[in-house]
N, C-alpha and C. Protein backbone atom coordinates (compact mmCIF):
# COMPACT_ATOMS: atom_id res chain seq x y z
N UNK A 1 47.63 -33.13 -35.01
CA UNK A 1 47.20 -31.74 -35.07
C UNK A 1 46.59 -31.31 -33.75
N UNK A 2 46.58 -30.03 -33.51
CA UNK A 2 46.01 -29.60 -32.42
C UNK A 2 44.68 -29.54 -32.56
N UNK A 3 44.14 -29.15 -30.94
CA UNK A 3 42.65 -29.27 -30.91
C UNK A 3 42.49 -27.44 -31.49
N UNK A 4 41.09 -27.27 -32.10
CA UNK A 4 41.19 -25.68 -32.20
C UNK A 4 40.80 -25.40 -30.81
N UNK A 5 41.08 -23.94 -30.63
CA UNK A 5 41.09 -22.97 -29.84
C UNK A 5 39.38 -22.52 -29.71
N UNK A 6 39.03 -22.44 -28.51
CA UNK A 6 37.73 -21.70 -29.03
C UNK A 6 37.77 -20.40 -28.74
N UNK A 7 36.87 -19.59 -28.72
CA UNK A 7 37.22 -17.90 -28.72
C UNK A 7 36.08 -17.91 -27.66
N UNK A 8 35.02 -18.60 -27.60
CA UNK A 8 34.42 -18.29 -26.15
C UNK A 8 33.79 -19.25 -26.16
N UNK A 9 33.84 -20.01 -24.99
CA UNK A 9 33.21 -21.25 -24.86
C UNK A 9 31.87 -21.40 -25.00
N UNK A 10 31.17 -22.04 -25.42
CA UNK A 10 30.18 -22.52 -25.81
C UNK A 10 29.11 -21.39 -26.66
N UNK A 11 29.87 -19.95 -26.77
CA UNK A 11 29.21 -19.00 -27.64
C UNK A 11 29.34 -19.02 -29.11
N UNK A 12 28.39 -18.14 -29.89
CA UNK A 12 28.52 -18.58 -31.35
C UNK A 12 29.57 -18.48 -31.89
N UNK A 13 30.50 -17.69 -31.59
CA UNK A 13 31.98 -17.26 -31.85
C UNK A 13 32.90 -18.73 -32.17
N UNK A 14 32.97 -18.94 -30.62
CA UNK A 14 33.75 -20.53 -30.38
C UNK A 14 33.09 -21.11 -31.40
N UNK A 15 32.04 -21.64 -31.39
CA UNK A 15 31.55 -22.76 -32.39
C UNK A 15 31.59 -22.47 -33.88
N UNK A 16 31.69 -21.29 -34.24
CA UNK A 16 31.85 -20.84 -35.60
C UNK A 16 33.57 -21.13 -35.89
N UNK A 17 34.35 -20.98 -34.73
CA UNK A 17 35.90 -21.29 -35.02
C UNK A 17 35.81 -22.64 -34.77
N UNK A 18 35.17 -23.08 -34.49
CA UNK A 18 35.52 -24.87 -34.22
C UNK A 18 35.19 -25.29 -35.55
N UNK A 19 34.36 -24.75 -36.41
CA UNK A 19 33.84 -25.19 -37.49
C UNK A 19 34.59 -25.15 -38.28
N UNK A 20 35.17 -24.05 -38.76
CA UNK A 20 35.80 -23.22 -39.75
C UNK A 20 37.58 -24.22 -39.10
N UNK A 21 37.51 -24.40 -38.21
CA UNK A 21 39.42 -25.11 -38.21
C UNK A 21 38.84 -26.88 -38.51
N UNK A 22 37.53 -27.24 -37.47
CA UNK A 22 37.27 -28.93 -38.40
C UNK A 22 37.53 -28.93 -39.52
N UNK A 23 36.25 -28.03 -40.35
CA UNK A 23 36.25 -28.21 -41.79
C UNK A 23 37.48 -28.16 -42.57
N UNK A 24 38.13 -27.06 -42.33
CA UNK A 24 39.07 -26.56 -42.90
C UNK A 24 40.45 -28.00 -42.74
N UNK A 25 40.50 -28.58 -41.76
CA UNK A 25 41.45 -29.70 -41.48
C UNK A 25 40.74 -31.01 -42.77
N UNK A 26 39.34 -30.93 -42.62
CA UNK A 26 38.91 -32.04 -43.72
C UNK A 26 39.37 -31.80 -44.56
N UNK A 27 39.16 -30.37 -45.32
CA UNK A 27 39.57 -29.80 -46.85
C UNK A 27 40.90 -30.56 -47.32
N UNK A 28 41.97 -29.77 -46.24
CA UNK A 28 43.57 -30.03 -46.60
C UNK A 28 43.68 -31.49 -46.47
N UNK A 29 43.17 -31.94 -45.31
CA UNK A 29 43.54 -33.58 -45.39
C UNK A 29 43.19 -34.40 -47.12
N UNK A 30 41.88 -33.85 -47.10
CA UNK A 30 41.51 -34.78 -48.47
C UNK A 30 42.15 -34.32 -49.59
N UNK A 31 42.46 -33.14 -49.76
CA UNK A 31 43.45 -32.16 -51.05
C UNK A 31 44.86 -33.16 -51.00
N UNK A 32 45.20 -32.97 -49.78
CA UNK A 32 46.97 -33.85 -49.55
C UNK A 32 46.60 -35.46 -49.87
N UNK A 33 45.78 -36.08 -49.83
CA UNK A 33 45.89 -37.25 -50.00
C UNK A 33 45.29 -38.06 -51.62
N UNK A 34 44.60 -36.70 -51.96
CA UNK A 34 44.05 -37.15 -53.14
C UNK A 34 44.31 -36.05 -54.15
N UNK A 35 44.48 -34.75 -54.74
CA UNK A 35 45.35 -34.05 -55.11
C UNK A 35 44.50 -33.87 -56.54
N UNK A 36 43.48 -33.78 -56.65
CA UNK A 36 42.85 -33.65 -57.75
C UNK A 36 41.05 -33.08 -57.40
N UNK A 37 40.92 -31.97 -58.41
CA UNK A 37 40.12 -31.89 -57.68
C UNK A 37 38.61 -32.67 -57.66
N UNK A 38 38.79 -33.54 -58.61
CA UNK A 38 37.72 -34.48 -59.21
C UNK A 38 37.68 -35.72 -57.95
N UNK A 39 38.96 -36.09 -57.64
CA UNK A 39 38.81 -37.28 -56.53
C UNK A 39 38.65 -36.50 -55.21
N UNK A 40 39.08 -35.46 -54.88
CA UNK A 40 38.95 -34.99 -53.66
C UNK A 40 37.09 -34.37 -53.37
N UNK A 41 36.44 -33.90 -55.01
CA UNK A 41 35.06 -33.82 -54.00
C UNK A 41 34.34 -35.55 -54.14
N UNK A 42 34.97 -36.29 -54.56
CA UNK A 42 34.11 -37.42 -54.63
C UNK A 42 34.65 -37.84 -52.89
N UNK A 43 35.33 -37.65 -52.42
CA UNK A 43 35.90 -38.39 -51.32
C UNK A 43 34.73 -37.30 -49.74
N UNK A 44 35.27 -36.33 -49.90
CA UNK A 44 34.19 -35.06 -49.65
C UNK A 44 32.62 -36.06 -49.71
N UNK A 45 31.93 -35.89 -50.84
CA UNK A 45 30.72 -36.20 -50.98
C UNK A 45 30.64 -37.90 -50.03
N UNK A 46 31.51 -38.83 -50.12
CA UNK A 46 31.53 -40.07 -49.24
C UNK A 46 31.37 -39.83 -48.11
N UNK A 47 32.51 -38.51 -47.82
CA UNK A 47 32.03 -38.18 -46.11
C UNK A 47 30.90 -37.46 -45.54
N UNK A 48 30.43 -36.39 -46.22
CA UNK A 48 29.26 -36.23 -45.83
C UNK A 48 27.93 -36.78 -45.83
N UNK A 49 28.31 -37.68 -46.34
CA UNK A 49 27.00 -38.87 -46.54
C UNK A 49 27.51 -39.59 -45.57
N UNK A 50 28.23 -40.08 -44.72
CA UNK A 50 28.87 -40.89 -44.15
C UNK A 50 28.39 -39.92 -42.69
N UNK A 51 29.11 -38.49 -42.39
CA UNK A 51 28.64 -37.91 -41.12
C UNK A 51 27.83 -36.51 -41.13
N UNK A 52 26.82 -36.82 -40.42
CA UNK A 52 25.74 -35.97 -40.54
C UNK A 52 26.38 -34.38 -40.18
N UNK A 53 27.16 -34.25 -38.83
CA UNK A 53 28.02 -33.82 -38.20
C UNK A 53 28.77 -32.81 -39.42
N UNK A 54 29.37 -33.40 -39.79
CA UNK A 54 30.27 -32.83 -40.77
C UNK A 54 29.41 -32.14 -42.18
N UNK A 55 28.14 -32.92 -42.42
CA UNK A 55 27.81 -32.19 -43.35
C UNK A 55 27.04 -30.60 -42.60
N UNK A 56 26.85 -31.21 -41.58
CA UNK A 56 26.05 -29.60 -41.16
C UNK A 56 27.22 -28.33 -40.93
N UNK A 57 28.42 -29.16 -40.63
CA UNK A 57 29.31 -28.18 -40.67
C UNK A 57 29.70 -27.72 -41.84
N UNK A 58 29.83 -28.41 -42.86
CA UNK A 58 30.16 -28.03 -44.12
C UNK A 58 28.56 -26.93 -44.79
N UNK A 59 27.84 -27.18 -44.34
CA UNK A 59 26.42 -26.39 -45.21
C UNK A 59 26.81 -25.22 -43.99
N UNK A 60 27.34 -24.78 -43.03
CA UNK A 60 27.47 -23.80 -42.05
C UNK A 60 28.43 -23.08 -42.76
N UNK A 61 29.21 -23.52 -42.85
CA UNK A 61 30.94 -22.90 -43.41
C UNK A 61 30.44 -22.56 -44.81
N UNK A 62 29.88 -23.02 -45.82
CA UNK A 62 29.44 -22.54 -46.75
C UNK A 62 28.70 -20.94 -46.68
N UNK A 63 27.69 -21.25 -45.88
CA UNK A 63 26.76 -20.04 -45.77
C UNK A 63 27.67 -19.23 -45.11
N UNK A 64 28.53 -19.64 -44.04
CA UNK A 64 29.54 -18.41 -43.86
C UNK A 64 30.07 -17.86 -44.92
N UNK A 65 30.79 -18.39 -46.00
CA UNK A 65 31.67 -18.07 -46.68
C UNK A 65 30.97 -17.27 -48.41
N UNK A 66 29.76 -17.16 -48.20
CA UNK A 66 28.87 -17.29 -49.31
C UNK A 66 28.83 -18.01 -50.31
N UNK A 67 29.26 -19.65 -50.28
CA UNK A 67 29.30 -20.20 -51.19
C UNK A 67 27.88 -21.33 -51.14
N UNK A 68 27.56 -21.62 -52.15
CA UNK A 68 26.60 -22.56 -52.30
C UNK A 68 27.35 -24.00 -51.91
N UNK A 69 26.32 -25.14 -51.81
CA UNK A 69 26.85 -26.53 -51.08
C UNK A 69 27.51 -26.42 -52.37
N UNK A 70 27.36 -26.53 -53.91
CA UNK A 70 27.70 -27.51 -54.96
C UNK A 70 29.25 -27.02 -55.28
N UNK A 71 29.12 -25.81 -55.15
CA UNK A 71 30.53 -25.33 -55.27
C UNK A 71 32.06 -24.81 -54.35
N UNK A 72 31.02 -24.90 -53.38
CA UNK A 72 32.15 -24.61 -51.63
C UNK A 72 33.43 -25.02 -52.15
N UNK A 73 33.49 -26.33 -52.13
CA UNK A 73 34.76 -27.32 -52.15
C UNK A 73 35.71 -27.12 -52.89
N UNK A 74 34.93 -26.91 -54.20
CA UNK A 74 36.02 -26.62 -55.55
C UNK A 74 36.21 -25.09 -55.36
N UNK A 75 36.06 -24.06 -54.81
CA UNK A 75 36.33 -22.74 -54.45
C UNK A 75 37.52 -22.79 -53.68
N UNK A 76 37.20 -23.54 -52.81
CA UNK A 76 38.10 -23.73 -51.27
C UNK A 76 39.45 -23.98 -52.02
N UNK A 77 39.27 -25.64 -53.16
CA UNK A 77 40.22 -26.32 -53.90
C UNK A 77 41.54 -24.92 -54.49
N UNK A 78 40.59 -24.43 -55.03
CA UNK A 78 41.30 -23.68 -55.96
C UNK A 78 41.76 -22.84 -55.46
N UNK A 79 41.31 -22.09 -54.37
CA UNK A 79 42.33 -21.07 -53.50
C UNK A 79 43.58 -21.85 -52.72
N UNK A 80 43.19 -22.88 -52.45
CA UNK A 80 44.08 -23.51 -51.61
C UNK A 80 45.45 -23.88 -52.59
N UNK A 81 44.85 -24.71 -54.11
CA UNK A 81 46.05 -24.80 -54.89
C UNK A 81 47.03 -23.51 -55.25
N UNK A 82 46.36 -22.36 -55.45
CA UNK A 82 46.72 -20.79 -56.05
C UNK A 82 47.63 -20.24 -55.07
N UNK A 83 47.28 -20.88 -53.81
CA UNK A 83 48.01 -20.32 -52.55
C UNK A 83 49.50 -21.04 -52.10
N UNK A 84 48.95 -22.39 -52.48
CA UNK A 84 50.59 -23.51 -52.10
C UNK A 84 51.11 -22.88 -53.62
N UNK A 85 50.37 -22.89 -54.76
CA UNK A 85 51.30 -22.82 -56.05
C UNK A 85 52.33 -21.20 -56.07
N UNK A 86 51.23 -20.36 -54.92
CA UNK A 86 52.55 -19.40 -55.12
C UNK A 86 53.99 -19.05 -54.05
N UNK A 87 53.57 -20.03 -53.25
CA UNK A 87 54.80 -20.18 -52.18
C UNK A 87 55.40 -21.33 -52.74
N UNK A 88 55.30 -21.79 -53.95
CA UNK A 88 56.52 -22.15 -54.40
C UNK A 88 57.21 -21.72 -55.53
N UNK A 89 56.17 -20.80 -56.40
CA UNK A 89 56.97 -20.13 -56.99
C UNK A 89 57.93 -18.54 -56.20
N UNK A 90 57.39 -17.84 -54.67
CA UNK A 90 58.15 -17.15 -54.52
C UNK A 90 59.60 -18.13 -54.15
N UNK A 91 59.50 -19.26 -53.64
CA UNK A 91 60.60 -19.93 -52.85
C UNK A 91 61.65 -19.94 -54.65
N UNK A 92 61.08 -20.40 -55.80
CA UNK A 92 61.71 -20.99 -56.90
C UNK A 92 62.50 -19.30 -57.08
N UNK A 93 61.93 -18.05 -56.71
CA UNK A 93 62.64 -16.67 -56.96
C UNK A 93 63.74 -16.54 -56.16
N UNK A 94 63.68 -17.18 -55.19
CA UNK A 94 65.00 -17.00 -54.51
C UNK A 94 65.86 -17.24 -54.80
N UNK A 95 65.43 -18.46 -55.36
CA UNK A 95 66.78 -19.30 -55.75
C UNK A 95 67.71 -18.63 -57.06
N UNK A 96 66.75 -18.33 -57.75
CA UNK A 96 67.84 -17.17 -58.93
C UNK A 96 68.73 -16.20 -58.51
């Protein structure tokens, strides 16, 4: 994957997009490899106990997004499934 882009170097901007494309790369990685949303925040909760780093980014991206820590993930989860589940049902319309 690519590195993100920043929008201005070392201003709050850049670092708010560096956040928001890290995090956002954790999300999908752990969704694609574990596919549930019960194993994916347990895997989540390993890593932020694991990097300090990442959890401050994750309690950042939260407060961006107005979500509380307990529920961020499974929000994120569920838009993210709602979103792949409907690009495959427009792809399944074509095909008729």
């Amino acid at each position: 994957t690519a590195l993100p882009i920043y929008i201005y170097s070392g201003g709050r901007i850049g670092e708010m997009s560096r956040i928001m494309n890290d995090i956002l790369e954790v999300f999908e990685h752990i969704i694609k490899q574990y596919r549930t949303l019960d194993m994916c925040e347990k895997e989540l909760h390993l890593l932020l106990n694991e990097d300090s780093a990442l959890r401050a980014d994750y309690k950042e991206w939260c407060e961006t997004m107005g979500y509380t820590e307990r529920k961020g993930f499974a929000e994120f989860f569920q838009e993210y499934v709602d979103r792949e589940g409907s690009v495959w049902d427009s792809l399944e319309d074509q095909d008729l």
